[in-house]
C-alpha atoms as a PDB file:
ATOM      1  CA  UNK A   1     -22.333 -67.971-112.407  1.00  0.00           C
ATOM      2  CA  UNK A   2     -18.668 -67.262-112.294  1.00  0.00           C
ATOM      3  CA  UNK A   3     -18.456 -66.337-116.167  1.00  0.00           C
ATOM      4  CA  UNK A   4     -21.120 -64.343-115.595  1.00  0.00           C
ATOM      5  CA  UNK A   5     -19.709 -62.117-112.613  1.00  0.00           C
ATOM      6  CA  UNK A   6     -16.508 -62.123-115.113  1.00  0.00           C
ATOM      7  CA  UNK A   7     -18.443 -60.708-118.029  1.00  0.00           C
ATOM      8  CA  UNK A   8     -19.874 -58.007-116.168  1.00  0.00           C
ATOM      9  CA  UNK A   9     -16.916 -57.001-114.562  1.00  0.00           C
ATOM     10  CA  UNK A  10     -14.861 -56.925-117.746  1.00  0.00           C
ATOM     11  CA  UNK A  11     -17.869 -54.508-119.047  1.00  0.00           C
ATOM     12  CA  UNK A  12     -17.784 -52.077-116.209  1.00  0.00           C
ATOM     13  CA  UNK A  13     -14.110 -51.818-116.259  1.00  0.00           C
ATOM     14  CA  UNK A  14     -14.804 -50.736-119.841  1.00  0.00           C
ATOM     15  CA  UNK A  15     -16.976 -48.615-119.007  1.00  0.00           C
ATOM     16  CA  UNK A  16     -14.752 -46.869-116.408  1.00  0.00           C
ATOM     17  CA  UNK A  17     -12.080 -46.391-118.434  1.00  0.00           C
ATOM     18  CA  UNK A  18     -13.741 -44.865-121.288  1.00  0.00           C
ATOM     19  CA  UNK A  19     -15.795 -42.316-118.677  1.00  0.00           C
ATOM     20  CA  UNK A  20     -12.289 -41.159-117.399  1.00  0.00           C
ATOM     21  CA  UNK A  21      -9.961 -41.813-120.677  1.00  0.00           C
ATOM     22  CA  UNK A  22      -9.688 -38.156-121.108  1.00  0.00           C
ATOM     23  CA  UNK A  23      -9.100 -36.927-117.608  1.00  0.00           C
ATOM     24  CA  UNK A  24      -6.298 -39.881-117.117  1.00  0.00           C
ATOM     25  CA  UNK A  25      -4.406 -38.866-120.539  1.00  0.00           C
ATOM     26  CA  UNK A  26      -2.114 -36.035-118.938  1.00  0.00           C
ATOM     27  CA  UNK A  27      -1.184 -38.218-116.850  1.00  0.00           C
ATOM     28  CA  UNK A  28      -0.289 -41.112-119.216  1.00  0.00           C
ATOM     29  CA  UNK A  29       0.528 -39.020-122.007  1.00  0.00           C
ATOM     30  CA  UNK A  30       1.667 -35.707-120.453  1.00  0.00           C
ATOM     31  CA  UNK A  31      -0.692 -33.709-123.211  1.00  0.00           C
ATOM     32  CA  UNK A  32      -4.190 -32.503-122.610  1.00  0.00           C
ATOM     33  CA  UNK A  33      -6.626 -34.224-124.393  1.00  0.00           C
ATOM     34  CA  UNK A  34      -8.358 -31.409-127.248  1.00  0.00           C
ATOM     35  CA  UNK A  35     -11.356 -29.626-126.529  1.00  0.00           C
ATOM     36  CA  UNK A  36     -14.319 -29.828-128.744  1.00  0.00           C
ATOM     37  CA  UNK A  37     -15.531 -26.366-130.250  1.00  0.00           C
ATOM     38  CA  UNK A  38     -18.987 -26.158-128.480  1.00  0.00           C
ATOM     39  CA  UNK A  39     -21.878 -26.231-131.258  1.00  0.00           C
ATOM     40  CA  UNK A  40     -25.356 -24.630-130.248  1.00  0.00           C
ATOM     41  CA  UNK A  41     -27.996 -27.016-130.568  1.00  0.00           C
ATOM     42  CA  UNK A  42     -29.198 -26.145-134.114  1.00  0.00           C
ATOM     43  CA  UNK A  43     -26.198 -24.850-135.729  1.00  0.00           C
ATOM     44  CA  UNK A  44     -24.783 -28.276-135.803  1.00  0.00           C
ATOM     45  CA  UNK A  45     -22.996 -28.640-139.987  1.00  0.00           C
ATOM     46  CA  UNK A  46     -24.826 -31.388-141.542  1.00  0.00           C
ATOM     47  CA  UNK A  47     -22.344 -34.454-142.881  1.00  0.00           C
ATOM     48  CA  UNK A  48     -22.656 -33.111-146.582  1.00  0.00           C
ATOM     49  CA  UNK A  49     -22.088 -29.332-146.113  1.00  0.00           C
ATOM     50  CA  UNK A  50     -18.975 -30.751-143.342  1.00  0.00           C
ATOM     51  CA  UNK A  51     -16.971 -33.106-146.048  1.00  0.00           C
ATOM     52  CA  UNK A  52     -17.024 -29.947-148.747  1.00  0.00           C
ATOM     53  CA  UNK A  53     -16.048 -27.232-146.226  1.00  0.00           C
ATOM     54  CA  UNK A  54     -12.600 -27.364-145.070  1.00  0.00           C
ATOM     55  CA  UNK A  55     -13.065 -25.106-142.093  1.00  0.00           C
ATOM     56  CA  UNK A  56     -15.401 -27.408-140.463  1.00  0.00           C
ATOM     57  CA  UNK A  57     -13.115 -30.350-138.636  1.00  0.00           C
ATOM     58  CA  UNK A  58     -15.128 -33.364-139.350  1.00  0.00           C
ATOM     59  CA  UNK A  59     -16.270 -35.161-136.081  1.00  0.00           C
ATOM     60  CA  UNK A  60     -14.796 -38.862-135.903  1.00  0.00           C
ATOM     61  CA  UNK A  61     -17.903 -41.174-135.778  1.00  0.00           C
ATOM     62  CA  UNK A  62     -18.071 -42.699-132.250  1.00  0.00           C
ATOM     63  CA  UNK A  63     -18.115 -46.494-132.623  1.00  0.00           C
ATOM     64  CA  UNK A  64     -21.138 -48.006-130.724  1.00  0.00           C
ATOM     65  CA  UNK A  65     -20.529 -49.592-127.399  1.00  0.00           C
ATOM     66  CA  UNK A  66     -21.943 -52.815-127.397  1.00  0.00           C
ATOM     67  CA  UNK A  67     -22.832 -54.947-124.657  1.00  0.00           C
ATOM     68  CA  UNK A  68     -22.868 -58.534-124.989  1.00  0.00           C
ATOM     69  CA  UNK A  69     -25.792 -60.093-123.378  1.00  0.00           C
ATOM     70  CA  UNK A  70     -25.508 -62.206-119.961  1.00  0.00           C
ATOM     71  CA  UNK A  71     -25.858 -65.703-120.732  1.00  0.00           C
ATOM     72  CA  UNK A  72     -29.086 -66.510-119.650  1.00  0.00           C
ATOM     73  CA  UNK A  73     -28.133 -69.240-116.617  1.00  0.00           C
ATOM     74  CA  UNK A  74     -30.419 -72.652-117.860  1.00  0.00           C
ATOM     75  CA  UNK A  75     -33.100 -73.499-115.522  1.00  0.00           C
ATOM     76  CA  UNK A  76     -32.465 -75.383-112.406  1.00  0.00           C
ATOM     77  CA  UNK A  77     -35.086 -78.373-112.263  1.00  0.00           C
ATOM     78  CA  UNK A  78     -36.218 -78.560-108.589  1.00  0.00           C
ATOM     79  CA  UNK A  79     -34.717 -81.168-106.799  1.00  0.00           C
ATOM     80  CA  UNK A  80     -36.522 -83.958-106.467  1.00  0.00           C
ATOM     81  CA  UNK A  81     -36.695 -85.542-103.012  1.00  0.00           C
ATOM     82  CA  UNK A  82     -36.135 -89.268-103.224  1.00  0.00           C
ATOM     83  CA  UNK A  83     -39.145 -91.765-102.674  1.00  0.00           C
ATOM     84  CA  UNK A  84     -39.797 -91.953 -99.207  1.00  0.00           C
ATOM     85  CA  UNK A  85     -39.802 -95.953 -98.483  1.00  0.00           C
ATOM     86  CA  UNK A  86     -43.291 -96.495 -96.459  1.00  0.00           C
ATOM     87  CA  UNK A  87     -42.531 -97.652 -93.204  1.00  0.00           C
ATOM     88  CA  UNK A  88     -42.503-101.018 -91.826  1.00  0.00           C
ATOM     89  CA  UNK A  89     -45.056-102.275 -90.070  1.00  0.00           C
ATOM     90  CA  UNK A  90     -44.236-105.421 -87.917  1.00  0.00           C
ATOM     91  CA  UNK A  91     -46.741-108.310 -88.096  1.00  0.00           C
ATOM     92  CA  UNK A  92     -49.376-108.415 -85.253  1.00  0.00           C
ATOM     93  CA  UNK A  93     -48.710-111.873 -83.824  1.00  0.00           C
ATOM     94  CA  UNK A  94     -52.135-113.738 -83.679  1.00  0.00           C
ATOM     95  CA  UNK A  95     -53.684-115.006 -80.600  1.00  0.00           C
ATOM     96  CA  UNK A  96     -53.339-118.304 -80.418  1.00  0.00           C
ATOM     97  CA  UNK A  97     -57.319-119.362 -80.515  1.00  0.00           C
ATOM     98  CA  UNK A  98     -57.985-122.162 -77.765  1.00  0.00           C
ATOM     99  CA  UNK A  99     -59.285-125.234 -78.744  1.00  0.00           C
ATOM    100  CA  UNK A 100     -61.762-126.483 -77.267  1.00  0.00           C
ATOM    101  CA  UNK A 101     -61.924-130.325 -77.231  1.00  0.00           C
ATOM    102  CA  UNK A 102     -65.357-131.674 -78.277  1.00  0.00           C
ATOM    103  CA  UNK A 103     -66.953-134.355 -75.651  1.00  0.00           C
ATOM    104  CA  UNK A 104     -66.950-137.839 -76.739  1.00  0.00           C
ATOM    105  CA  UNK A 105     -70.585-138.592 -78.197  1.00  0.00           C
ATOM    106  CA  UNK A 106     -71.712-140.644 -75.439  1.00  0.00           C
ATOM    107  CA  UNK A 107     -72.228-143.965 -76.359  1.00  0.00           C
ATOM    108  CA  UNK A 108     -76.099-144.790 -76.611  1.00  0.00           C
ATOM    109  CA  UNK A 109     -77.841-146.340 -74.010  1.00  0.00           C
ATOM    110  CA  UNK A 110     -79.587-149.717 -74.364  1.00  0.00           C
ATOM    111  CA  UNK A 111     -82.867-149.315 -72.313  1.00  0.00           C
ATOM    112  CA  UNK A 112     -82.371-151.919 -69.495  1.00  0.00           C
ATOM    113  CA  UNK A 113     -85.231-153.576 -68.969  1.00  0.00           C
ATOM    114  CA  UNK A 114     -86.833-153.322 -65.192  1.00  0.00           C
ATOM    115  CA  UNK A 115     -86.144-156.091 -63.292  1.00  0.00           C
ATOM    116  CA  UNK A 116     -89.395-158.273 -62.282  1.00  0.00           C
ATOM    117  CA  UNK A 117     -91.243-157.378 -59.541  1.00  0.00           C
ATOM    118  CA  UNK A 118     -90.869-160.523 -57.228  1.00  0.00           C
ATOM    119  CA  UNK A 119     -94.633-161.460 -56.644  1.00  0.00           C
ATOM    120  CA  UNK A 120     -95.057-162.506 -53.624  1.00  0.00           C
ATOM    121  CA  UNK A 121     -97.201-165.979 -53.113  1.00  0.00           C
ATOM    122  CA  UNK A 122    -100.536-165.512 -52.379  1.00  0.00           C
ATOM    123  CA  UNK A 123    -101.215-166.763 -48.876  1.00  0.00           C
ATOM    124  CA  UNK A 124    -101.905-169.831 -48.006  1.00  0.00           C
ATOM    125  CA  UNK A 125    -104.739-171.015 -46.318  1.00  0.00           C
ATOM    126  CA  UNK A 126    -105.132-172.157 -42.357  1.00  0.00           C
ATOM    127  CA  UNK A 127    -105.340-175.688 -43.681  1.00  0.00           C
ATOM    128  CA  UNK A 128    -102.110-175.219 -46.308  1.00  0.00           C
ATOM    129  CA  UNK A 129    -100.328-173.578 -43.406  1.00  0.00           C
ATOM    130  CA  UNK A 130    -100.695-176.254 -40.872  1.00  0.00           C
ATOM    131  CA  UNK A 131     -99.759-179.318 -43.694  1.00  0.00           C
ATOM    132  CA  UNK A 132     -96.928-177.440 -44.279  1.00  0.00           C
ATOM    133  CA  UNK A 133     -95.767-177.247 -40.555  1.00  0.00           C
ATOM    134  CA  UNK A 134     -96.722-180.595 -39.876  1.00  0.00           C
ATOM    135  CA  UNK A 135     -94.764-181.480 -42.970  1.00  0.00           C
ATOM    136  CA  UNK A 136     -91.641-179.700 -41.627  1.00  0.00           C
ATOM    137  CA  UNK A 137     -91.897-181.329 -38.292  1.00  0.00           C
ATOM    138  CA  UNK A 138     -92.655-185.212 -39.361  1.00  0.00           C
ATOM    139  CA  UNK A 139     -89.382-184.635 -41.931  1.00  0.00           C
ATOM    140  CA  UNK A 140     -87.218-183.763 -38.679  1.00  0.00           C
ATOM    141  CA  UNK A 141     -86.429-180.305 -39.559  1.00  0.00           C
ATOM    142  CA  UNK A 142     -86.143-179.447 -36.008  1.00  0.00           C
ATOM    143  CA  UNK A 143     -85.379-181.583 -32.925  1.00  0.00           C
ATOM    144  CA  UNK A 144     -87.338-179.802 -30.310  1.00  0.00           C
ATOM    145  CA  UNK A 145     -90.049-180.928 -30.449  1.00  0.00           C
ATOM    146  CA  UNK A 146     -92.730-183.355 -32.092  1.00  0.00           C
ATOM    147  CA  UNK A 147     -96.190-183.285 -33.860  1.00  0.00           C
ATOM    148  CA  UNK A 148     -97.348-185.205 -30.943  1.00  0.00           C
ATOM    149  CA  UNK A 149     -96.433-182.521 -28.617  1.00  0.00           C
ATOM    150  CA  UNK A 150     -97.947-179.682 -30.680  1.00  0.00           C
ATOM    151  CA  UNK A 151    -101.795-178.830 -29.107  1.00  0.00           C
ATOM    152  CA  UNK A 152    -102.577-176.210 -31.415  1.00  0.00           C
ATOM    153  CA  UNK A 153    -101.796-175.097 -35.371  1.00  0.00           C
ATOM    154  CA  UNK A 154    -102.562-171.511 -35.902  1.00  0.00           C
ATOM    155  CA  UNK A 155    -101.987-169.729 -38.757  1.00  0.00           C
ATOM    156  CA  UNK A 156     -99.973-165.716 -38.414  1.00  0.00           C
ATOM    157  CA  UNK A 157     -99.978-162.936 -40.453  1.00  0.00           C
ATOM    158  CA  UNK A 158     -97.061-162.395 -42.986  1.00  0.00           C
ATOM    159  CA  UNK A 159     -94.387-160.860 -42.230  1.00  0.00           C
ATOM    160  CA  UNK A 160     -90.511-159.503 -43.654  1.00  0.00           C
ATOM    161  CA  UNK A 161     -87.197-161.004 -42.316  1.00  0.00           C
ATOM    162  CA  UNK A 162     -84.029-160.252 -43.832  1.00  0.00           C
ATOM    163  CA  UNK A 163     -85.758-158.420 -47.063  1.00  0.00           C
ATOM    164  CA  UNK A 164     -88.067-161.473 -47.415  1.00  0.00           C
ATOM    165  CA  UNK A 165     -91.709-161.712 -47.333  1.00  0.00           C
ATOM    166  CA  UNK A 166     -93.194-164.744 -45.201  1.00  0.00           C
ATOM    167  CA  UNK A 167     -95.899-166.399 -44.294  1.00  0.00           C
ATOM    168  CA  UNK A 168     -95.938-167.199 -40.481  1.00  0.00           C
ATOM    169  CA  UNK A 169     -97.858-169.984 -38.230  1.00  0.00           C
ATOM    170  CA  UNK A 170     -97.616-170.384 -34.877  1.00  0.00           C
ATOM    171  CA  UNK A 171     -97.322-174.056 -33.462  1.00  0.00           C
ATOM    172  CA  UNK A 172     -98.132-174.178 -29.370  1.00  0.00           C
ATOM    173  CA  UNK A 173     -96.909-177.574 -27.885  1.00  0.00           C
ATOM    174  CA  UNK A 174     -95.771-178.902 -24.144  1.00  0.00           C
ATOM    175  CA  UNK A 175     -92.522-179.464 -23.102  1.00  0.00           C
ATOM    176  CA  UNK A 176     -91.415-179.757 -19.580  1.00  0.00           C
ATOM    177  CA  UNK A 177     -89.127-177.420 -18.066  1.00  0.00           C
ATOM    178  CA  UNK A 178     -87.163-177.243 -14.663  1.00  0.00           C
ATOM    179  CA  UNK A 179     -90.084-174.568 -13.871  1.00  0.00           C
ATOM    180  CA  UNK A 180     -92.457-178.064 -14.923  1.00  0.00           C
ATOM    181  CA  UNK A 181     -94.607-178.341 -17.882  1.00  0.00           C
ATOM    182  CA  UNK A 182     -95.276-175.168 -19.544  1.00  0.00           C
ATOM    183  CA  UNK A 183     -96.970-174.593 -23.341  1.00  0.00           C
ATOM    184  CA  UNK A 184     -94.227-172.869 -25.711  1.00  0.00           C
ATOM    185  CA  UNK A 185     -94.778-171.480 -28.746  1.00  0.00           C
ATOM    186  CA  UNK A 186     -92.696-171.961 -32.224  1.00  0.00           C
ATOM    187  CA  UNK A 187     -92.569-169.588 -35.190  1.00  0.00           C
ATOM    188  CA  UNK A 188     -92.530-171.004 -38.642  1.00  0.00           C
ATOM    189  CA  UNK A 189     -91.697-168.666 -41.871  1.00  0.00           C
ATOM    190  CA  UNK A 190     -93.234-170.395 -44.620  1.00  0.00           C
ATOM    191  CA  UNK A 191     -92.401-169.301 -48.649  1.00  0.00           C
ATOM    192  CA  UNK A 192     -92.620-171.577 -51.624  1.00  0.00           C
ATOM    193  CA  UNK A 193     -95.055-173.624 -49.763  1.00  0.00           C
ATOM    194  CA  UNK A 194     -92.327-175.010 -47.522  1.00  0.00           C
ATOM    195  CA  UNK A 195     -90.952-173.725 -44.231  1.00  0.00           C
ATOM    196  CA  UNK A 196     -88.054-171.974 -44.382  1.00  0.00           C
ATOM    197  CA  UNK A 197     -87.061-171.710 -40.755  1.00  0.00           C
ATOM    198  CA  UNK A 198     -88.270-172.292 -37.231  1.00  0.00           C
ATOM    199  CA  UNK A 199     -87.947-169.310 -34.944  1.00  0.00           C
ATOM    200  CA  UNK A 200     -88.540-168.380 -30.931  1.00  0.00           C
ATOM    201  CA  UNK A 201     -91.591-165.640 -31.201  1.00  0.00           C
ATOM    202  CA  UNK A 202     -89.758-163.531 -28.872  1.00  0.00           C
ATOM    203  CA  UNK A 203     -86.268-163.769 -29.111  1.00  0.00           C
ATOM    204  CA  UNK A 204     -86.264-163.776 -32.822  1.00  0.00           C
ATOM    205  CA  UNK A 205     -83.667-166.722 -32.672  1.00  0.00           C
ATOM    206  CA  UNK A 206     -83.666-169.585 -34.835  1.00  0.00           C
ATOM    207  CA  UNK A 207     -84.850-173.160 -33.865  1.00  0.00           C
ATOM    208  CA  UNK A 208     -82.061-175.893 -34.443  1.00  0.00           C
END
């Protein structure tokens, strides 16, 4: 660009100079510059008749004034912007995922088999009920008292002590007393066909 401005300022100092050459001669020169006969449009002497005429002053060809052409300045590519780098994008952390811990299979069951029913002996009879209490008594299971004593053998109904099913029988005998002779009653609690223990009907307390 700075040729250029250079160029064109050499030309129009050229021009300048030749507008005003003539008016700036006196002044360089000291003489005036000569003035040109004027020539009506028309009348002007052609070349041919000019060069074989000596009256007519031939006219100095004026030398063409040419202008060199600007440089023509080369295209300026746009510039180009540089890649613009995407931007970074951090890594979303992940949850952590809870684990859930699987129950232990539960071992399988063995079916337990129910537990027999205890079955209970069927009753016995009157007569079975008073062998066995006269069985009791003659093997000295007790001390209180004697088959001899013993005036009646009555069978009871049965009946639970300490989770256990008995059958009962009621022996009455005499015994004397400091109130005299009175009839007393003992309990028996027969199971497995054999009596179990001897009891007082109504104190519940065991016969020794």
């Amino acid at each position: 660009m700075k040729s250029l401005f250079f160029l064109v300022g050499v030309l129009a100092a050229g021009l300048v100079g030749y507008s005003f050459e003539p008016n700036m001669r006196y002044t360089l020169t000291g003489k005036m510059p000569e003035e040109k006969p004027y020539t009506p449009r028309g009348t002007e002497v052609p070349p041919e008749v000019a060069a074989n005429d000596p009256a007519v002053v031939p006219t100095p060809p004026v030398a063409p004034v040419v202008v060199p052409e600007a440089p023509v300045a080369p295209p300026v590519a746009p510039p180009v912007a540089p890649p613009v780098a995407p931007p970074v994008v951090p890594p979303v952390p992940e949850e952590p995922v809870a684990v859930v811990p699987t129950p232990p299979t539960p071992a399988p069951v063995e079916p337990v088999a129910p537990a027999p029913v205890p079955v209970a002996p069927a009753p016995a009879g009157n007569s079975d009920v008073v062998a066995v209490m006269k069985a009791s008594i003659n093997a000295g299971e007790i001390k209180e008292f004697t088959s001899d004593q013993v005036l009646d053998w009555q069978p009871g109904e049965t009946e639970t002590s300490d989770g256990e099913s008995y059958q009962t029988g009621i022996a009455s005998y005499k015994a004397e007393t400091v109130f005299g002779v009175k009839t007393i009653q003992a309990k028996a609690l027969i199971k497995g066909g054999k009596v179990a223990k001897w009891l007082w009907p109504k104190s519940g307390m065991e016969i020794k």
